[in-house]
N, C-alpha and C. Protein backbone atom coordinates (compact mmCIF):
# COMPACT_ATOMS: atom_id res chain seq x y z
N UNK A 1 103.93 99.57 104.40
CA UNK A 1 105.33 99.91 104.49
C UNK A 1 105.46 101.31 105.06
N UNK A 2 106.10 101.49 106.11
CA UNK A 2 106.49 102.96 106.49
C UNK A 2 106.85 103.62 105.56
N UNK A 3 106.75 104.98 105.36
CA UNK A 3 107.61 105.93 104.90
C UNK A 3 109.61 106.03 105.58
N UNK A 4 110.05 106.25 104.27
CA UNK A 4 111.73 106.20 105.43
C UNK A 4 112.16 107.02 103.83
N UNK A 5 113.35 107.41 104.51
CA UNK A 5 114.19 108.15 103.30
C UNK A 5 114.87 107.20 102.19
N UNK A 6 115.22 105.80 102.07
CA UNK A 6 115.92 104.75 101.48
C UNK A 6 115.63 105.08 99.94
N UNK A 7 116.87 105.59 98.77
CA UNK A 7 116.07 105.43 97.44
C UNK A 7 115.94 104.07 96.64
N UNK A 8 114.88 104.39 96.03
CA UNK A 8 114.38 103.21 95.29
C UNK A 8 114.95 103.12 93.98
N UNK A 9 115.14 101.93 93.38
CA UNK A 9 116.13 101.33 92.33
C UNK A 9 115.37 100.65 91.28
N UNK A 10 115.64 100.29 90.08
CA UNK A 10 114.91 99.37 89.19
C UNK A 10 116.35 98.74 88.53
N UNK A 11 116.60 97.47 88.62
CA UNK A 11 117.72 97.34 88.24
C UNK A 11 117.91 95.39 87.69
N UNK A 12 118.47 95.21 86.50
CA UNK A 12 118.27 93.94 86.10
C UNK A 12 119.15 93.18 87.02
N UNK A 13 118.94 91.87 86.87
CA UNK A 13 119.71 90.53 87.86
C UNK A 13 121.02 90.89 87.09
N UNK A 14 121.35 91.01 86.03
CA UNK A 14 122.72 90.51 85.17
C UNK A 14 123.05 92.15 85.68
N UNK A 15 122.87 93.06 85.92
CA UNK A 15 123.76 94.55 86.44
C UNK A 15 123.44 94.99 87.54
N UNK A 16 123.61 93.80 88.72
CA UNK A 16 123.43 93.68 90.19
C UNK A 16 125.09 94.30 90.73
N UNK A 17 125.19 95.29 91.09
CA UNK A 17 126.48 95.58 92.08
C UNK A 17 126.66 93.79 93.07
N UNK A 18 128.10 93.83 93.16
CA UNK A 18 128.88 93.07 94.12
C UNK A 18 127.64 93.13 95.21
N UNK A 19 127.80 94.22 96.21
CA UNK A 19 126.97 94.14 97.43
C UNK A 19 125.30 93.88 96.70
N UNK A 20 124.77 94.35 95.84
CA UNK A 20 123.15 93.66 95.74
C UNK A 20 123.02 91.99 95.39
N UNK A 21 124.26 91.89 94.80
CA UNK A 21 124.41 90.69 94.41
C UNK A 21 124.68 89.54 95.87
N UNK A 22 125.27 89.96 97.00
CA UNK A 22 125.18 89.39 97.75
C UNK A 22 124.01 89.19 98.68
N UNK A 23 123.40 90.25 98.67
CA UNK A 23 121.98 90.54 99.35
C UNK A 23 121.33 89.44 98.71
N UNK A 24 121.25 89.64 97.66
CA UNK A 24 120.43 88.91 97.04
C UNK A 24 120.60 87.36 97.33
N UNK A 25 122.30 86.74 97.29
CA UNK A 25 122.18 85.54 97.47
C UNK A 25 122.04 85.29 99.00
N UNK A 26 122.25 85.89 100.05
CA UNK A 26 121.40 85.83 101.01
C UNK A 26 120.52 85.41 101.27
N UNK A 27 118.91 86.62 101.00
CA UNK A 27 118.25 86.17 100.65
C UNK A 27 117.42 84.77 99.79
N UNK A 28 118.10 84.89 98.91
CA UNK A 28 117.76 83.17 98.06
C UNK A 28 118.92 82.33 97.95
N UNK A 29 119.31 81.61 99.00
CA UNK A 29 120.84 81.01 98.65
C UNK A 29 120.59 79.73 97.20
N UNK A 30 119.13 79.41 97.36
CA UNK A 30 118.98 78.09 96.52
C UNK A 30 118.03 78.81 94.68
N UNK A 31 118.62 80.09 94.81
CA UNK A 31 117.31 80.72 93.83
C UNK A 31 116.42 81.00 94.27
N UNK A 32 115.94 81.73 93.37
CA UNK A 32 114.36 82.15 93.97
C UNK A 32 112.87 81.12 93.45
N UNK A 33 113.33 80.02 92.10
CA UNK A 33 112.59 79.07 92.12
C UNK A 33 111.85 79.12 93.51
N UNK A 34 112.17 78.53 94.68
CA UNK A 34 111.82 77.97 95.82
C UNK A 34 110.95 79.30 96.23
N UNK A 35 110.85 80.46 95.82
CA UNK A 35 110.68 81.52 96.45
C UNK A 35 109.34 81.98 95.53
N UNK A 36 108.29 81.39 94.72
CA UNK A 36 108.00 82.24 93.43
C UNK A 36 107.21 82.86 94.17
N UNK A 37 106.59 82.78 95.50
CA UNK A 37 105.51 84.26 96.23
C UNK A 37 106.38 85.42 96.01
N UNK A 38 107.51 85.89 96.42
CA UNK A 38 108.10 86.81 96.28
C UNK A 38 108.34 87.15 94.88
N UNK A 39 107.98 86.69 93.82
CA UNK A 39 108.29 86.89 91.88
C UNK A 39 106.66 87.77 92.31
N UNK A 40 106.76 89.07 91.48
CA UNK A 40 106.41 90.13 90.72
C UNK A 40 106.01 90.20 89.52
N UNK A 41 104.72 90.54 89.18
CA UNK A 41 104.72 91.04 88.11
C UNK A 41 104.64 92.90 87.69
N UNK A 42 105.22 93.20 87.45
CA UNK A 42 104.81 94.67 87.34
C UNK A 42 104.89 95.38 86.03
N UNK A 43 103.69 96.80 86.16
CA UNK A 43 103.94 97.19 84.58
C UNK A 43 104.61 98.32 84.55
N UNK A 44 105.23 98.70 83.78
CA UNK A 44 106.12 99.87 83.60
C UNK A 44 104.78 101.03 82.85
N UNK A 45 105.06 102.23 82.73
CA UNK A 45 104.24 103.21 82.45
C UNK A 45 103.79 103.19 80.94
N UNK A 46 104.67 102.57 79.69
CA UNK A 46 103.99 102.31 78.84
C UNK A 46 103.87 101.04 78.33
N UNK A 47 102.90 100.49 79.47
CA UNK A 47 102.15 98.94 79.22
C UNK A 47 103.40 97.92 79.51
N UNK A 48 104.55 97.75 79.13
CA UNK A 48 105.36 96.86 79.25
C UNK A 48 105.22 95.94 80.58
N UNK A 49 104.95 94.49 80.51
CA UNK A 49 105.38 93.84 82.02
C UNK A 49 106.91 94.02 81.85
N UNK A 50 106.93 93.28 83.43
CA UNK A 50 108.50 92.64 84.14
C UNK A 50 108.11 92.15 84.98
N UNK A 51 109.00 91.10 85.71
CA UNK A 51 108.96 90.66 86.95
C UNK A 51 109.96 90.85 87.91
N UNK A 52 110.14 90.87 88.84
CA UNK A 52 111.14 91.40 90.21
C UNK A 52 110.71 91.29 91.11
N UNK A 53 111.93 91.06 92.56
CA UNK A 53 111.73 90.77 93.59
C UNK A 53 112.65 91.76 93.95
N UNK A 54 111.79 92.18 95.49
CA UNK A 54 112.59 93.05 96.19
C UNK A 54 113.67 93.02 97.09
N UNK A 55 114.55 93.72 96.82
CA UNK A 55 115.83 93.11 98.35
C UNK A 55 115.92 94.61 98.76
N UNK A 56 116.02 94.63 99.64
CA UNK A 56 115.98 95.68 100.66
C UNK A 56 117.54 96.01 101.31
N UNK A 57 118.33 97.09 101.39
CA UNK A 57 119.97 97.70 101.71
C UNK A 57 119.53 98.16 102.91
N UNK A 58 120.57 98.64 103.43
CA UNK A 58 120.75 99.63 104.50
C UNK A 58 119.99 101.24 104.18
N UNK A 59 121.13 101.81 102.84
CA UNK A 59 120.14 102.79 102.46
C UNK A 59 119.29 102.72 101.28
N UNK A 60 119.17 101.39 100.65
CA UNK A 60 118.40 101.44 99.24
C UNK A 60 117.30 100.44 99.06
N UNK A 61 116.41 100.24 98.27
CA UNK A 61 115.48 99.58 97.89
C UNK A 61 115.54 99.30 96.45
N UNK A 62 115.79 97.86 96.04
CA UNK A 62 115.87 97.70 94.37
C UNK A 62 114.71 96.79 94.37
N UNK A 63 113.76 96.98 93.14
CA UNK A 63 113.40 95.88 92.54
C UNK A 63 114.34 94.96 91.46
N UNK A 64 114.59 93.85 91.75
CA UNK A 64 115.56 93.19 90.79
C UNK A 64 114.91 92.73 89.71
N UNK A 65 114.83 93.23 88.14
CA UNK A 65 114.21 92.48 87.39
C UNK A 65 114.94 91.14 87.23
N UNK A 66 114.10 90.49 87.01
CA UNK A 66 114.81 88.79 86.80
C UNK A 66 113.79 88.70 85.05
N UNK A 67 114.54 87.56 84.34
CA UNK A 67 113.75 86.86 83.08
C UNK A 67 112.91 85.95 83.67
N UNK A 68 111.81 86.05 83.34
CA UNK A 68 110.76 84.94 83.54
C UNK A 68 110.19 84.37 82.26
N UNK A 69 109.74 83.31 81.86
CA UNK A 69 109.32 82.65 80.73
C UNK A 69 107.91 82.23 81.21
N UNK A 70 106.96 82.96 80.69
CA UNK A 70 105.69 82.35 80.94
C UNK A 70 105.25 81.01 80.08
N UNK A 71 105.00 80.26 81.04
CA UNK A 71 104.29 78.63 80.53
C UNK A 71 103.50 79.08 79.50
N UNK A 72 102.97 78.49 77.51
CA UNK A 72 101.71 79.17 77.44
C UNK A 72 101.21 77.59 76.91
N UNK A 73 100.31 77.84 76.36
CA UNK A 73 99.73 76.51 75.93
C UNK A 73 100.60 75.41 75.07
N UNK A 74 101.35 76.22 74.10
CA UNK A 74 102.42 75.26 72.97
C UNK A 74 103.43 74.87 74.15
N UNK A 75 103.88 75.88 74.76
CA UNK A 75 104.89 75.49 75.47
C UNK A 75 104.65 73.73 76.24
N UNK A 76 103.33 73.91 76.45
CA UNK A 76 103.05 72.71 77.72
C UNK A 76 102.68 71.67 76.74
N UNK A 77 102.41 71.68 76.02
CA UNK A 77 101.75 70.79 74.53
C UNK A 77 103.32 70.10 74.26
N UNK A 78 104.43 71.20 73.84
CA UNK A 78 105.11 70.57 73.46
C UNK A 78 106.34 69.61 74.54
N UNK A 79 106.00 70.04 75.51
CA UNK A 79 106.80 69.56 77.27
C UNK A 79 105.80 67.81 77.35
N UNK A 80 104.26 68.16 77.03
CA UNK A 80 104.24 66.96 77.21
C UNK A 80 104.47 65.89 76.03
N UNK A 81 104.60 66.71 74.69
CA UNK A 81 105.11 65.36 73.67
C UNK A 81 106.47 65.09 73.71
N UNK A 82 107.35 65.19 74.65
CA UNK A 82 108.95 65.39 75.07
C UNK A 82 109.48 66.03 74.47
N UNK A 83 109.35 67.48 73.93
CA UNK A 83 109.69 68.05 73.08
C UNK A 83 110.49 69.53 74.13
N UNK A 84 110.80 68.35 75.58
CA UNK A 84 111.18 70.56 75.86
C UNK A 84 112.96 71.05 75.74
N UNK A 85 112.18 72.09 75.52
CA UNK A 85 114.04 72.70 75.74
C UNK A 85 114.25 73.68 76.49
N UNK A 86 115.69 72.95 77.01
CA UNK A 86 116.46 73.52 77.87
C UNK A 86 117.24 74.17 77.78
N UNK A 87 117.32 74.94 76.25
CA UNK A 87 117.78 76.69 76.40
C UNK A 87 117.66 77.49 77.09
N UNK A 88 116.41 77.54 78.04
CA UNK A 88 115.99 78.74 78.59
C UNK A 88 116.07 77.94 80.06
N UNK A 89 117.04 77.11 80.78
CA UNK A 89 117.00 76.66 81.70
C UNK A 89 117.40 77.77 82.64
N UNK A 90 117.61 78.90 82.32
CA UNK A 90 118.48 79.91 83.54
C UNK A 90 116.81 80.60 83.69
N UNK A 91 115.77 80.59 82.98
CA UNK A 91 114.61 81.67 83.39
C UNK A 91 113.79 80.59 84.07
N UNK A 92 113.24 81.43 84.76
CA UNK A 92 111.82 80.86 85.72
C UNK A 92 110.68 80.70 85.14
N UNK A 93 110.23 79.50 85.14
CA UNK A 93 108.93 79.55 84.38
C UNK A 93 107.63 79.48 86.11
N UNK A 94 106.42 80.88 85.60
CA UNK A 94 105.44 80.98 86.54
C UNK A 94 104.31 81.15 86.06
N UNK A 95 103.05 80.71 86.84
CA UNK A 95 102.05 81.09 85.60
C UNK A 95 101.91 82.23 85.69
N UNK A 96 101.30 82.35 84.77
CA UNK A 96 100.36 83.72 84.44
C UNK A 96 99.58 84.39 85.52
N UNK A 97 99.59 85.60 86.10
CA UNK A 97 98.68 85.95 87.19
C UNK A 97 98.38 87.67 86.46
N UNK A 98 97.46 87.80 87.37
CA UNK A 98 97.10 89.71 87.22
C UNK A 98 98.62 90.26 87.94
N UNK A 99 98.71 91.30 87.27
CA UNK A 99 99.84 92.66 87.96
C UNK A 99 99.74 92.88 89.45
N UNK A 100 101.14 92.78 90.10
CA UNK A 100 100.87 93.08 91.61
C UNK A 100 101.02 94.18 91.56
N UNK A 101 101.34 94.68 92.69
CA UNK A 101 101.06 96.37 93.02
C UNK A 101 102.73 96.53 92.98
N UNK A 102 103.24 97.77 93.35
CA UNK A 102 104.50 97.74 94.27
C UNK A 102 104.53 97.96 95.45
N UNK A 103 105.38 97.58 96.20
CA UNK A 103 105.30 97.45 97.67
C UNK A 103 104.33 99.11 98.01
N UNK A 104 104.94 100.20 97.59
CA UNK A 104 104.26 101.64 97.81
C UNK A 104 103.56 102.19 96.91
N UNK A 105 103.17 101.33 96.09
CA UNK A 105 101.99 101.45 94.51
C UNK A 105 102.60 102.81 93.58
N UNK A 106 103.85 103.13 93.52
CA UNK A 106 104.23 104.24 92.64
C UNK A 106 105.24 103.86 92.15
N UNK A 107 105.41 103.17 91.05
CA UNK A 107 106.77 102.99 89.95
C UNK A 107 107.78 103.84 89.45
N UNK A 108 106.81 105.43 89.73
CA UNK A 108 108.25 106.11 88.99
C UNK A 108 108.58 107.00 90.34
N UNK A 109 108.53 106.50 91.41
CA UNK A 109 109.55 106.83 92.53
C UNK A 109 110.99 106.23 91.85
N UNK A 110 110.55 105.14 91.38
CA UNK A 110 111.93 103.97 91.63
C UNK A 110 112.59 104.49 89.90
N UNK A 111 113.75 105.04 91.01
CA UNK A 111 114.72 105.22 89.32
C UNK A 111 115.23 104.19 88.48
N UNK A 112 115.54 104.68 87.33
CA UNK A 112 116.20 103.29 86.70
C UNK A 112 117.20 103.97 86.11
N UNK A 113 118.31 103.83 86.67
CA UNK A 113 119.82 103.71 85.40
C UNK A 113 119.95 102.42 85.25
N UNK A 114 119.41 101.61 84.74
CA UNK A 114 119.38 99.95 84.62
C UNK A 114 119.47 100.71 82.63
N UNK A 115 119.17 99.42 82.10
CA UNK A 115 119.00 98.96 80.59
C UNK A 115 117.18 99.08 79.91
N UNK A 116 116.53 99.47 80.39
CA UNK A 116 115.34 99.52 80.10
C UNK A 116 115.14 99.32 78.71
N UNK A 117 116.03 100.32 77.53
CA UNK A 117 115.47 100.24 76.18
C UNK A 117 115.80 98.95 75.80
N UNK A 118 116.90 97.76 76.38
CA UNK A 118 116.72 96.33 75.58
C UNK A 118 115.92 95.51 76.31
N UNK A 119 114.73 95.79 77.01
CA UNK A 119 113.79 94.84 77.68
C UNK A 119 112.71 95.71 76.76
């Protein structure tokens, strides 16, 4: 990625501005299901994951955290005795992978006035 002046953002799906919110459906008109190469895992500085995808502004750069539900073993145990639920039909379920990088491998470039202390 070049260097450019654009600031960087950390910001949840549910406190997306009007305009990121459109970027975004742009970008994924059908969800990002269809999209999970672009799903993120990343760690915040004390150990915490998240996941996010990037959308890119004119002058800004956000990672969008999104909810993800990782598949784990009960989960799939109980999916195959027909036991699933569809409470959590709005999160993405992906497997499990190692931590990606960030696009410029430095997390606390990217500010956050997002909600951090309820994640």
């Amino acid at each position: 990625m070049s260097k450019d002046n654009k600031k960087r953002h950390i910001i949840s799906y549910e406190n997306m501005s009007p305009e990121l919110a459109e970027a975004f459906a742009e970008k994924y008109p059908k969800g990002f299901s269809d999209y999970l190469n672009d799903l993120n895992k990343y760690t915040k500085p004390d150990g915490t994951p998240f996941y996010a995808v990037l959308i890119e502004l004119p002058e800004d750069i956000y990672l969008v955290k999104v909810k993800v539900k990782i598949d784990d073993a009960e989960d799939i145990e109980r999916w195959l005795d027909g036991e699933d639920d569809d409470s959590d039909s709005d999160q993405v379920s992906a497997p499990a992978e190692g931590d990606a990088t960030l696009p410029d491998e430095n997390i606390a470039q990217y500010g956050s006035g997002d909600d951090d202390a309820s994640e």
